[in-house]
N, C-alpha and C. Protein backbone atom coordinates (compact mmCIF):
# COMPACT_ATOMS: atom_id res chain seq x y z
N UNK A 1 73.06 23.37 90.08
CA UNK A 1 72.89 24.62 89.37
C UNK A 1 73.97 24.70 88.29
N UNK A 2 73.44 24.83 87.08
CA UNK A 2 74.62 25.21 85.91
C UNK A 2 75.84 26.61 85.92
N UNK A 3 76.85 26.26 85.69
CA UNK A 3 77.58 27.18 85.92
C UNK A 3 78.39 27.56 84.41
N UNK A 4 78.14 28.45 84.08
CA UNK A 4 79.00 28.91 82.49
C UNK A 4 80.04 29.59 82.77
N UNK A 5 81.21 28.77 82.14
CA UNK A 5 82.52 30.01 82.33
C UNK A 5 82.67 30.35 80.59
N UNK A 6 83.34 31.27 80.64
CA UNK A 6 84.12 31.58 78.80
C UNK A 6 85.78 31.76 79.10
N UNK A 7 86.30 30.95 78.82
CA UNK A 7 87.92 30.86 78.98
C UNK A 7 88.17 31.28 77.15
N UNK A 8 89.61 32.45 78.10
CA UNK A 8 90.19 32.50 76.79
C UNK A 8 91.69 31.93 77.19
N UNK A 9 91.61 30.97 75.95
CA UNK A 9 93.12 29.89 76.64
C UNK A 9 94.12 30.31 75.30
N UNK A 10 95.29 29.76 75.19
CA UNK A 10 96.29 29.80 74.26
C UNK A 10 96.39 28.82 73.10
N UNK A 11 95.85 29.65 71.83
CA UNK A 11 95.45 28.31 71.13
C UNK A 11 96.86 27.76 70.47
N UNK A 12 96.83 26.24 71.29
CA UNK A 12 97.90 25.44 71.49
C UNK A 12 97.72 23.89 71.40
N UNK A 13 97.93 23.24 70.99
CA UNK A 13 98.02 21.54 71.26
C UNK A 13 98.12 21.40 72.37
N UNK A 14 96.84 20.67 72.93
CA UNK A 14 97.26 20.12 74.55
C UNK A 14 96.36 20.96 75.32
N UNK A 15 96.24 22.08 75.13
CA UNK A 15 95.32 23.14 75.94
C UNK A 15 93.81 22.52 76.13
N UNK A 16 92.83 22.15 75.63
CA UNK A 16 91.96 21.33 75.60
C UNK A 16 92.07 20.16 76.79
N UNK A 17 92.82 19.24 76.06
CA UNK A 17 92.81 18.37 77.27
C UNK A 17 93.05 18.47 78.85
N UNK A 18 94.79 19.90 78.73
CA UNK A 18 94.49 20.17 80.44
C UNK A 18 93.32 20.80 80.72
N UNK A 19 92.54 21.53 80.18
CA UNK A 19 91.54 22.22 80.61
C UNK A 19 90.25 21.18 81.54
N UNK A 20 90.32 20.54 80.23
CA UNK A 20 88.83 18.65 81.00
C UNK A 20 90.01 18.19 81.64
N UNK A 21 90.89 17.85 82.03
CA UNK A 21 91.55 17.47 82.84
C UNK A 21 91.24 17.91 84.39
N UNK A 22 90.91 19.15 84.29
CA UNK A 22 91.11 19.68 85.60
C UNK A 22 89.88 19.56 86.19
N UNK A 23 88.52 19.38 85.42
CA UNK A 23 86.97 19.19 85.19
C UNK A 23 87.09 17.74 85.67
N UNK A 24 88.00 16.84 85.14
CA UNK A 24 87.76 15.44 85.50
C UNK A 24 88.43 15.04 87.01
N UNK A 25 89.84 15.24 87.64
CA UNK A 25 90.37 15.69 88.80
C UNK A 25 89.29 16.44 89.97
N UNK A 26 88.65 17.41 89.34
CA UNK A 26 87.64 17.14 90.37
C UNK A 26 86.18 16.99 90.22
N UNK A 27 86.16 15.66 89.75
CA UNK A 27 84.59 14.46 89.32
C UNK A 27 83.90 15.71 89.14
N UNK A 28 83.82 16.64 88.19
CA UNK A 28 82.65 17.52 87.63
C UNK A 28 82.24 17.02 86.34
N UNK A 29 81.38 16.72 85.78
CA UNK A 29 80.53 16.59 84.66
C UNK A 29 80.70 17.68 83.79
N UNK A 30 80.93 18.09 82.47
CA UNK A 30 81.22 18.96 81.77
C UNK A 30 79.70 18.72 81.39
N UNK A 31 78.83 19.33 81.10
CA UNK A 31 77.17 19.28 80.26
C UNK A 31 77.50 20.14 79.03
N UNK A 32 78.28 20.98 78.85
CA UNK A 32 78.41 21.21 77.27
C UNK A 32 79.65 21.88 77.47
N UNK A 33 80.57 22.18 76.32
CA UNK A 33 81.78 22.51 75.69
C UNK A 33 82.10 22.82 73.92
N UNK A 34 82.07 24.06 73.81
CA UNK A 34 82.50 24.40 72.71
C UNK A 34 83.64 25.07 72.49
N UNK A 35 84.52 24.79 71.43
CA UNK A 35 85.90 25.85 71.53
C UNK A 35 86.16 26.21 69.87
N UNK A 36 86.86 27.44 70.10
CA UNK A 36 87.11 28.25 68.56
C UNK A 36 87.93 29.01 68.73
N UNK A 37 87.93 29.88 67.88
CA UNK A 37 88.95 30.71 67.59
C UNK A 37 88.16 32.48 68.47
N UNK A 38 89.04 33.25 68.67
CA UNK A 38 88.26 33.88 68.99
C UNK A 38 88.99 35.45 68.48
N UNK A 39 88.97 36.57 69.02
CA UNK A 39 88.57 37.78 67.94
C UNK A 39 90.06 37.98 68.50
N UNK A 40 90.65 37.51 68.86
CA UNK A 40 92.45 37.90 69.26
C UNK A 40 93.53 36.58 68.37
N UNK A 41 94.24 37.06 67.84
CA UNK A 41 94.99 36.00 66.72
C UNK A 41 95.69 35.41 68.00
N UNK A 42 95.77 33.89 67.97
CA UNK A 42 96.76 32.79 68.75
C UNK A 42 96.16 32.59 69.78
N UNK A 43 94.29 32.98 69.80
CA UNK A 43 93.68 32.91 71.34
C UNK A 43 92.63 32.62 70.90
N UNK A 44 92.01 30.88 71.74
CA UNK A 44 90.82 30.73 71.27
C UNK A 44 90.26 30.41 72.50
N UNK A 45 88.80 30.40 72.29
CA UNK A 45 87.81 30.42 73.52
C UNK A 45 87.10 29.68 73.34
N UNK A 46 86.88 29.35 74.81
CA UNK A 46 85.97 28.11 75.21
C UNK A 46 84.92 28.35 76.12
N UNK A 47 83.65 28.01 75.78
CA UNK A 47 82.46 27.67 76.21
C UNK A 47 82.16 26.81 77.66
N UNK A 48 82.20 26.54 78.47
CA UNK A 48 82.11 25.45 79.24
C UNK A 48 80.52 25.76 79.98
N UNK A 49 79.72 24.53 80.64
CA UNK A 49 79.12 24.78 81.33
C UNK A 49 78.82 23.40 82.01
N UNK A 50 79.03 23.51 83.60
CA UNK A 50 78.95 22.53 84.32
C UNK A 50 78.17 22.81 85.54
N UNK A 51 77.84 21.23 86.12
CA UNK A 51 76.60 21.92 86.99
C UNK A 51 77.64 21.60 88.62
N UNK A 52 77.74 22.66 89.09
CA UNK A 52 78.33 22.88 90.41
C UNK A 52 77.78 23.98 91.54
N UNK A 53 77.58 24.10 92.61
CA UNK A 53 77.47 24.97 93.46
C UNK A 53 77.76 26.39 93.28
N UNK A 54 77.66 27.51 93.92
CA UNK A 54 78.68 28.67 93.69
C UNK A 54 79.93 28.65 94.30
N UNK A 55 80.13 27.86 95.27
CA UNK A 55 81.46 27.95 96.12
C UNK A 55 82.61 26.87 95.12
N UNK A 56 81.66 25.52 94.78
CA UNK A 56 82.60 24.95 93.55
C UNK A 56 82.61 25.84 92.10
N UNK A 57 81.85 26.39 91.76
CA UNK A 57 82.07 27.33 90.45
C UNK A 57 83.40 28.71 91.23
N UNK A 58 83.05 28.98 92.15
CA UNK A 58 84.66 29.89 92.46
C UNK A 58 85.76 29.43 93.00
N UNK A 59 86.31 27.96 93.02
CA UNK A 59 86.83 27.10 93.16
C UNK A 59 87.43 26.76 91.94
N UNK A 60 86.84 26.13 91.21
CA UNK A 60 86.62 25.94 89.57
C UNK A 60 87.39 27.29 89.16
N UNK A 61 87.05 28.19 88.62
CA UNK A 61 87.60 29.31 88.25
C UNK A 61 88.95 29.44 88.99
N UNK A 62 89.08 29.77 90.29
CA UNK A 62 90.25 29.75 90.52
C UNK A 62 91.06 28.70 90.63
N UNK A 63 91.38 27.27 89.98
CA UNK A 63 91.57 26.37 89.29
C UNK A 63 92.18 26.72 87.67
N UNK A 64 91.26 27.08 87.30
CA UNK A 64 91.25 27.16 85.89
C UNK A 64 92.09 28.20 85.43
N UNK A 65 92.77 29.44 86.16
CA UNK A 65 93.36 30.73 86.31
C UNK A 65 94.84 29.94 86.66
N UNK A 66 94.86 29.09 87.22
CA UNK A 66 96.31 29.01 87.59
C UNK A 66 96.94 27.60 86.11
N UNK A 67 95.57 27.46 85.86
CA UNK A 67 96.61 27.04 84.47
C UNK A 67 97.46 27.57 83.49
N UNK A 68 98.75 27.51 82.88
CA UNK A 68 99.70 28.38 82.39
C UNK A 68 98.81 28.91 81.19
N UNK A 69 97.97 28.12 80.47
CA UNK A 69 97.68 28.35 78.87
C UNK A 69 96.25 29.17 79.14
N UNK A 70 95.72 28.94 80.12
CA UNK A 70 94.26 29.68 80.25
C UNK A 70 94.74 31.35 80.58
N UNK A 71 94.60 32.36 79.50
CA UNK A 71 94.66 33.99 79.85
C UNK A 71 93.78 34.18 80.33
N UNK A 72 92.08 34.25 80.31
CA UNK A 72 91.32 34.77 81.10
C UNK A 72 90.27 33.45 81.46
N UNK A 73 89.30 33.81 82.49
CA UNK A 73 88.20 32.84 82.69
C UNK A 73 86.88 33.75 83.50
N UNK A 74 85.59 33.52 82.20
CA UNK A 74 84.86 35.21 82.83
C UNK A 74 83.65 33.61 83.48
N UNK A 75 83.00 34.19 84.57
CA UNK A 75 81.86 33.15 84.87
C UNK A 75 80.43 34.22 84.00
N UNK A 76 79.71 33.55 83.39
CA UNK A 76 78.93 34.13 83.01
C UNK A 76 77.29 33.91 83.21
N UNK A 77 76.42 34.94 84.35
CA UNK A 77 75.47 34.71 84.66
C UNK A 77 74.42 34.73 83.82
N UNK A 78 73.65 33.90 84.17
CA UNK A 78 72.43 33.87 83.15
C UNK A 78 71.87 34.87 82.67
N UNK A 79 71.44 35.88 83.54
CA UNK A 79 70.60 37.30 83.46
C UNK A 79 71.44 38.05 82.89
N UNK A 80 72.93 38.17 82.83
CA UNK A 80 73.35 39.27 81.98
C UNK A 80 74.34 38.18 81.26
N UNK A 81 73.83 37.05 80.15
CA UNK A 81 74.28 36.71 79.25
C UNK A 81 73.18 36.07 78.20
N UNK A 82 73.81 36.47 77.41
CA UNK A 82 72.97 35.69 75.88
C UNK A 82 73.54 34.32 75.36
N UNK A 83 72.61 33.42 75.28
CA UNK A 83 73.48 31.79 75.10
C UNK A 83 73.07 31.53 74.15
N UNK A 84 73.05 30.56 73.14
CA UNK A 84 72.63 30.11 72.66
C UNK A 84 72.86 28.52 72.04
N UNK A 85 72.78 27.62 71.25
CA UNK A 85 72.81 26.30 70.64
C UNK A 85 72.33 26.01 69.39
N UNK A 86 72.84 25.35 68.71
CA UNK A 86 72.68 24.95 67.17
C UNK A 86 72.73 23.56 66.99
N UNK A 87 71.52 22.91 66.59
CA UNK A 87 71.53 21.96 65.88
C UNK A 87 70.94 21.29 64.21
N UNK A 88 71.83 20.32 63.89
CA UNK A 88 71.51 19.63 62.94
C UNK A 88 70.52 18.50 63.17
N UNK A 89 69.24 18.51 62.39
CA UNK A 89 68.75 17.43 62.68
C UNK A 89 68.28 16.80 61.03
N UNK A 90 68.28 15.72 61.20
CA UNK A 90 68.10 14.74 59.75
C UNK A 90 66.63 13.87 60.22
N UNK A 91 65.77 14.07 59.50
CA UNK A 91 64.68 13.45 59.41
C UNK A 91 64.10 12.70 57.97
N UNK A 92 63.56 11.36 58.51
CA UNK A 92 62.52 10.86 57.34
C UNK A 92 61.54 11.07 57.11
N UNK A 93 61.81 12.02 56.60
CA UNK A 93 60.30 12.62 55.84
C UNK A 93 59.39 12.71 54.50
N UNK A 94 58.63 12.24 54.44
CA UNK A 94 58.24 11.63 52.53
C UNK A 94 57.83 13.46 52.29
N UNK A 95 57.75 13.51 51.14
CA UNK A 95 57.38 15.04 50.43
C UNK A 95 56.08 15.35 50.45
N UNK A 96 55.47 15.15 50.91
CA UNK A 96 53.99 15.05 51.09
C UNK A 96 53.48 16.14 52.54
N UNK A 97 54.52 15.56 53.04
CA UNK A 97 54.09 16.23 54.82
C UNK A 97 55.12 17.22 54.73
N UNK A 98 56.01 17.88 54.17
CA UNK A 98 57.32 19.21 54.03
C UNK A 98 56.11 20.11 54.30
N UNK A 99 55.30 20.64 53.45
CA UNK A 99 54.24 21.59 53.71
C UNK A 99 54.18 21.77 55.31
N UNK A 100 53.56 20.81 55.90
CA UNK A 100 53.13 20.76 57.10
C UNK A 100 54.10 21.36 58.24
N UNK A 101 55.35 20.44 58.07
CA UNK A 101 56.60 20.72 59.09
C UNK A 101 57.12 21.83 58.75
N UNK A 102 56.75 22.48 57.31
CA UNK A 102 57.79 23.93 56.82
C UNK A 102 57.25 25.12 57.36
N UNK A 103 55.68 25.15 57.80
CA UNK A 103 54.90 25.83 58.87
C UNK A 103 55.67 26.14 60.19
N UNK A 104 55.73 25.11 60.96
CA UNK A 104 56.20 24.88 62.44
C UNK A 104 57.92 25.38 62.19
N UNK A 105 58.27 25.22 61.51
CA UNK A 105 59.76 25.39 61.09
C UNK A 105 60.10 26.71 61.43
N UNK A 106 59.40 27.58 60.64
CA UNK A 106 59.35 29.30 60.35
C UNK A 106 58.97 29.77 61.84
N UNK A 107 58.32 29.18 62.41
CA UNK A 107 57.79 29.55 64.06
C UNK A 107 58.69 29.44 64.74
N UNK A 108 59.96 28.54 64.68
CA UNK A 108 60.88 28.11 66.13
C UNK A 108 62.27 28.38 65.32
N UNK A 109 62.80 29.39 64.76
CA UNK A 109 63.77 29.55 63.98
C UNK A 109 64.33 28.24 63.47
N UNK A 110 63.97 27.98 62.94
CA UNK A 110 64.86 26.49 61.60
C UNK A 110 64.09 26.56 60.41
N UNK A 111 65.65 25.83 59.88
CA UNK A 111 65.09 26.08 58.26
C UNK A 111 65.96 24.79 57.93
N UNK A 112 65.23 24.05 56.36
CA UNK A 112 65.76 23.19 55.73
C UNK A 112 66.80 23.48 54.80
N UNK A 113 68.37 22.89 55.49
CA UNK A 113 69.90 22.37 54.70
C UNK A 113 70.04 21.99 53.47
N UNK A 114 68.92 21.32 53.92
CA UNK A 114 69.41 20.05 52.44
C UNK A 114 68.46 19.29 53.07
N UNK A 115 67.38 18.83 51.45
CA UNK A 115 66.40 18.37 50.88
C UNK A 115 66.74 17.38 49.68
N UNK A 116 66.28 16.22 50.31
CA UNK A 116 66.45 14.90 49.54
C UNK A 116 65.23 14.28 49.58
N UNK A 117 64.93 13.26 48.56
CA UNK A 117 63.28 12.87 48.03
C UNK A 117 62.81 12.34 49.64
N UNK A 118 63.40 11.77 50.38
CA UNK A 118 62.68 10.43 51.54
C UNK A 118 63.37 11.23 52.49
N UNK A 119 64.59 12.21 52.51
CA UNK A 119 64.97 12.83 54.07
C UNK A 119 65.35 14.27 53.99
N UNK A 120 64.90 14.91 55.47
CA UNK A 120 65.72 16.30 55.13
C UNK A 120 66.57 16.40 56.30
N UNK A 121 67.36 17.71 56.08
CA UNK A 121 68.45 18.03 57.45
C UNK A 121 68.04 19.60 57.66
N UNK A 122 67.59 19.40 58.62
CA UNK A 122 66.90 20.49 59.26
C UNK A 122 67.64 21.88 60.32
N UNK A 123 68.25 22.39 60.24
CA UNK A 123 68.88 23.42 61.26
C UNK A 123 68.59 24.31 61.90
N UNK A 124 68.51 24.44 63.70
CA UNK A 124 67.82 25.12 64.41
C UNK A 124 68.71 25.61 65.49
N UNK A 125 68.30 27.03 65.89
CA UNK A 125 68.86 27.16 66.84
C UNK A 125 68.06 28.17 68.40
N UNK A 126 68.90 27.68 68.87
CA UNK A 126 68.26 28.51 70.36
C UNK A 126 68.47 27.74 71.95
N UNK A 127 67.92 27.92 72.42
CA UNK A 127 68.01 27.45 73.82
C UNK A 127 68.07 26.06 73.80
N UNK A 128 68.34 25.08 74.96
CA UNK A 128 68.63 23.62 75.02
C UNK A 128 67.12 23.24 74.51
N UNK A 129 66.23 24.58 75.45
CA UNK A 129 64.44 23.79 75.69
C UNK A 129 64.07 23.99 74.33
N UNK A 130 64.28 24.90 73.63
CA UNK A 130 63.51 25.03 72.46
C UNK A 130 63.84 24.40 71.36
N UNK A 131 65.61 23.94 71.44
CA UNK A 131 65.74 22.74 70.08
C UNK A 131 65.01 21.45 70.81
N UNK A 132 64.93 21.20 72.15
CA UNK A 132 63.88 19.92 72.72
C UNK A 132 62.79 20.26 72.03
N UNK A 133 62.09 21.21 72.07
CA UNK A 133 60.67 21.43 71.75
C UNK A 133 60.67 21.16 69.96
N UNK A 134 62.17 21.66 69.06
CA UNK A 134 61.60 21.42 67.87
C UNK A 134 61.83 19.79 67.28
N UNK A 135 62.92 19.27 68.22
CA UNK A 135 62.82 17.66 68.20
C UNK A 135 61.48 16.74 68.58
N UNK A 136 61.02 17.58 69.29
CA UNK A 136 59.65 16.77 70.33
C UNK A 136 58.20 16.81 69.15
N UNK A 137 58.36 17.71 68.32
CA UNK A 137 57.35 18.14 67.33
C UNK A 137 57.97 17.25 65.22
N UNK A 138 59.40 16.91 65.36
CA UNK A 138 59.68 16.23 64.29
C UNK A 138 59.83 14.52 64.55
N UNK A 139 60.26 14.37 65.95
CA UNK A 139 59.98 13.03 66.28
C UNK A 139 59.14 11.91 65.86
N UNK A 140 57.78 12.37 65.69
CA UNK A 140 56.46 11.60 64.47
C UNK A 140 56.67 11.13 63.47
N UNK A 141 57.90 11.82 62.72
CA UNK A 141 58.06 12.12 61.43
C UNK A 141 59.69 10.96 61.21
N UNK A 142 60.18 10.93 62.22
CA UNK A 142 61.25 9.72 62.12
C UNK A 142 62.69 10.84 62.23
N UNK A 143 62.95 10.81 63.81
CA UNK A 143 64.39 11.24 63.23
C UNK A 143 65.37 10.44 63.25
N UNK A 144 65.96 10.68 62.03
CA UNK A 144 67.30 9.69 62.07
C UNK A 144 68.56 9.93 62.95
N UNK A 145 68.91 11.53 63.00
CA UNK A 145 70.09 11.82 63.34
C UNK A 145 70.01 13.02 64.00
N UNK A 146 70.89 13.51 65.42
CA UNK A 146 71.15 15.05 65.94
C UNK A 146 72.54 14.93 66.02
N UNK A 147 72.70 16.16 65.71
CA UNK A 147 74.08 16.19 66.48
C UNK A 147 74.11 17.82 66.62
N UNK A 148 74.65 18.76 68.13
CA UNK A 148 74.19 19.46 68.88
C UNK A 148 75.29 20.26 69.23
N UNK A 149 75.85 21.31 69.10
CA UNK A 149 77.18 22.19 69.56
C UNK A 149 77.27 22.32 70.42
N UNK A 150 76.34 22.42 71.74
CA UNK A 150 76.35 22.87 72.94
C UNK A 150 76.19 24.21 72.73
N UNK A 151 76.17 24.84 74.30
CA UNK A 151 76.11 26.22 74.57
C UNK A 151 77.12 26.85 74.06
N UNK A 152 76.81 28.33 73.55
CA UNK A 152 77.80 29.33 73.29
C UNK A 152 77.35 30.58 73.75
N UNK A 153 77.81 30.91 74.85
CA UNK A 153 77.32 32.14 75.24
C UNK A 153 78.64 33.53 75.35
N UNK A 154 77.80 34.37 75.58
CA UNK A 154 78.47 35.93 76.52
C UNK A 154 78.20 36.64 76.87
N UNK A 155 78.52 37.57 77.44
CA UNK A 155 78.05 38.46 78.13
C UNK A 155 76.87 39.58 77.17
N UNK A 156 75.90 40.00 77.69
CA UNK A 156 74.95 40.52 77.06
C UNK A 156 75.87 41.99 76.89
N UNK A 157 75.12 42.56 75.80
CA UNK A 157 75.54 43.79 74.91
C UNK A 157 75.38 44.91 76.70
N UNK A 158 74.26 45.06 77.13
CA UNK A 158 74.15 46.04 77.98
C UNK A 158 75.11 46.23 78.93
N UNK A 159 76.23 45.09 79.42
CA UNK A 159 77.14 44.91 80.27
C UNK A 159 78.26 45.79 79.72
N UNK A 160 78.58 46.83 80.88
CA UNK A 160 79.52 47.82 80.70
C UNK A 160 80.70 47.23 80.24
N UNK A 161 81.30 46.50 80.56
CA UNK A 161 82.57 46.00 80.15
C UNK A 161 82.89 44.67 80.93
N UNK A 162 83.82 43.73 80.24
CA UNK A 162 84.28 43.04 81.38
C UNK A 162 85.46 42.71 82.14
N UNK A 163 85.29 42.52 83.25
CA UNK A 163 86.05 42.31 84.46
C UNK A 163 86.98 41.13 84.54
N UNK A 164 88.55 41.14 84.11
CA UNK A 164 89.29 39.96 83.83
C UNK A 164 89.50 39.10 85.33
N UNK A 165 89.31 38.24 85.73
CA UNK A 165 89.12 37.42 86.39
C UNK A 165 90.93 37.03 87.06
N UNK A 166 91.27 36.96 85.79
CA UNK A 166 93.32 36.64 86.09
C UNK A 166 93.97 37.81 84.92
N UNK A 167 94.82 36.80 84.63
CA UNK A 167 95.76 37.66 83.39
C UNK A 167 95.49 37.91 82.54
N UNK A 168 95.21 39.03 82.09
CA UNK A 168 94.73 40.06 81.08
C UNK A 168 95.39 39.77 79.67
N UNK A 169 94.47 39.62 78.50
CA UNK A 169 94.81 39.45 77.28
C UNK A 169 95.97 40.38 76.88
N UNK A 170 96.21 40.46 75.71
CA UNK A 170 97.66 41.49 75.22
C UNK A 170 96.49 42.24 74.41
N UNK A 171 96.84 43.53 74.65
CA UNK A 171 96.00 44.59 73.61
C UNK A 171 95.95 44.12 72.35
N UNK A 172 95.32 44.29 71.75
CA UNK A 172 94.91 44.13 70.26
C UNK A 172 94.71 45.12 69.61
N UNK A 173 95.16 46.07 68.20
CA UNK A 173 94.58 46.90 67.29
C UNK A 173 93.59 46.48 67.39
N UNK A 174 92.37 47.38 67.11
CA UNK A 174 91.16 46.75 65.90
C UNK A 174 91.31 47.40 64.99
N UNK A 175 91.27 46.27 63.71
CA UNK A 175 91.44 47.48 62.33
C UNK A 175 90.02 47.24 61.87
């Protein structure tokens, strides 16, 4: 079963690696990882999602809490989170058939980057299944290239607030 956490760690040199460090220590498979900056200056957040049990996902978390640089770590359930994924895809495509694929395009949210005579780069986003589904439908057409961000999720808008897991961020103004 997939398990999504959102860590907010200390954005620092080195923080990254202990983090998969602690993923690799105990033989878990990371299936996607994204990290950035996030809406607090000197604190960036990370994406993770790995496939573990619930007793190893609260294991995991409390793991991940006793690292010095990790401030928070929220687990985030499917039903009350919004995820999503972005990819680039580059296809050979002669100008002849754009008509055709620019149809199907407008249907599965993507749109064409950049348009060159013999290839385009195509950008889509949404669920793992549905950039499968818009690869599975340009495939005919020759793809040359993906490359895929992984998951980025959080907690859905309707969720009252959230519940810090460990040590609590430092207040922030909002201006």
């Amino acid at each position: 079963m997939t398990q999504t956490f959102a860590l907010y760690v200390d954005d620092k040199a080195g923080v990254l690696n202990r983090v998969v460090s602690l993923f690799r220590r105990r033989m878990l498979n990371i299936e996607s990882l994204t990290a950035g900056r996030s809406e607090i200056p000197g604190v960036s957040r990370m994406t993770v999602v790995v496939d573990t049990d619930e007793y190893g996902a609260h294991r995991l978390a409390a793991n991940l809490n006793k690292l010095m640089a990790v401030r928070r770590v929220d687990r985030l359930a499917s039903e009350s989170s919004i995820s999503t994924e972005l990819a680039l895809i580059k296809v050979a495509m002669p100008e002849d058939a754009r008509t055709e694929v620019n149809r199907f395009l407008d249907a599965h949210r993507a749109r064409i980057v950049s348009a060159h005579p013999d290839r385009l780069v195509i950008e889509t986003t949404g669920t793992s299944d549905e950039i499968d589904g818009v690869l599975t439908l340009l495939r005919p057409y020759g793809v040359v290239e993906v490359v895929r961000t992984g998951r980025v999720a959080m907690a859905d808008a309707r969720r009252a607030g959230r519940q810090p897991v460990a040590r609590a961020l430092p207040a922030v103004a909002m201006k």
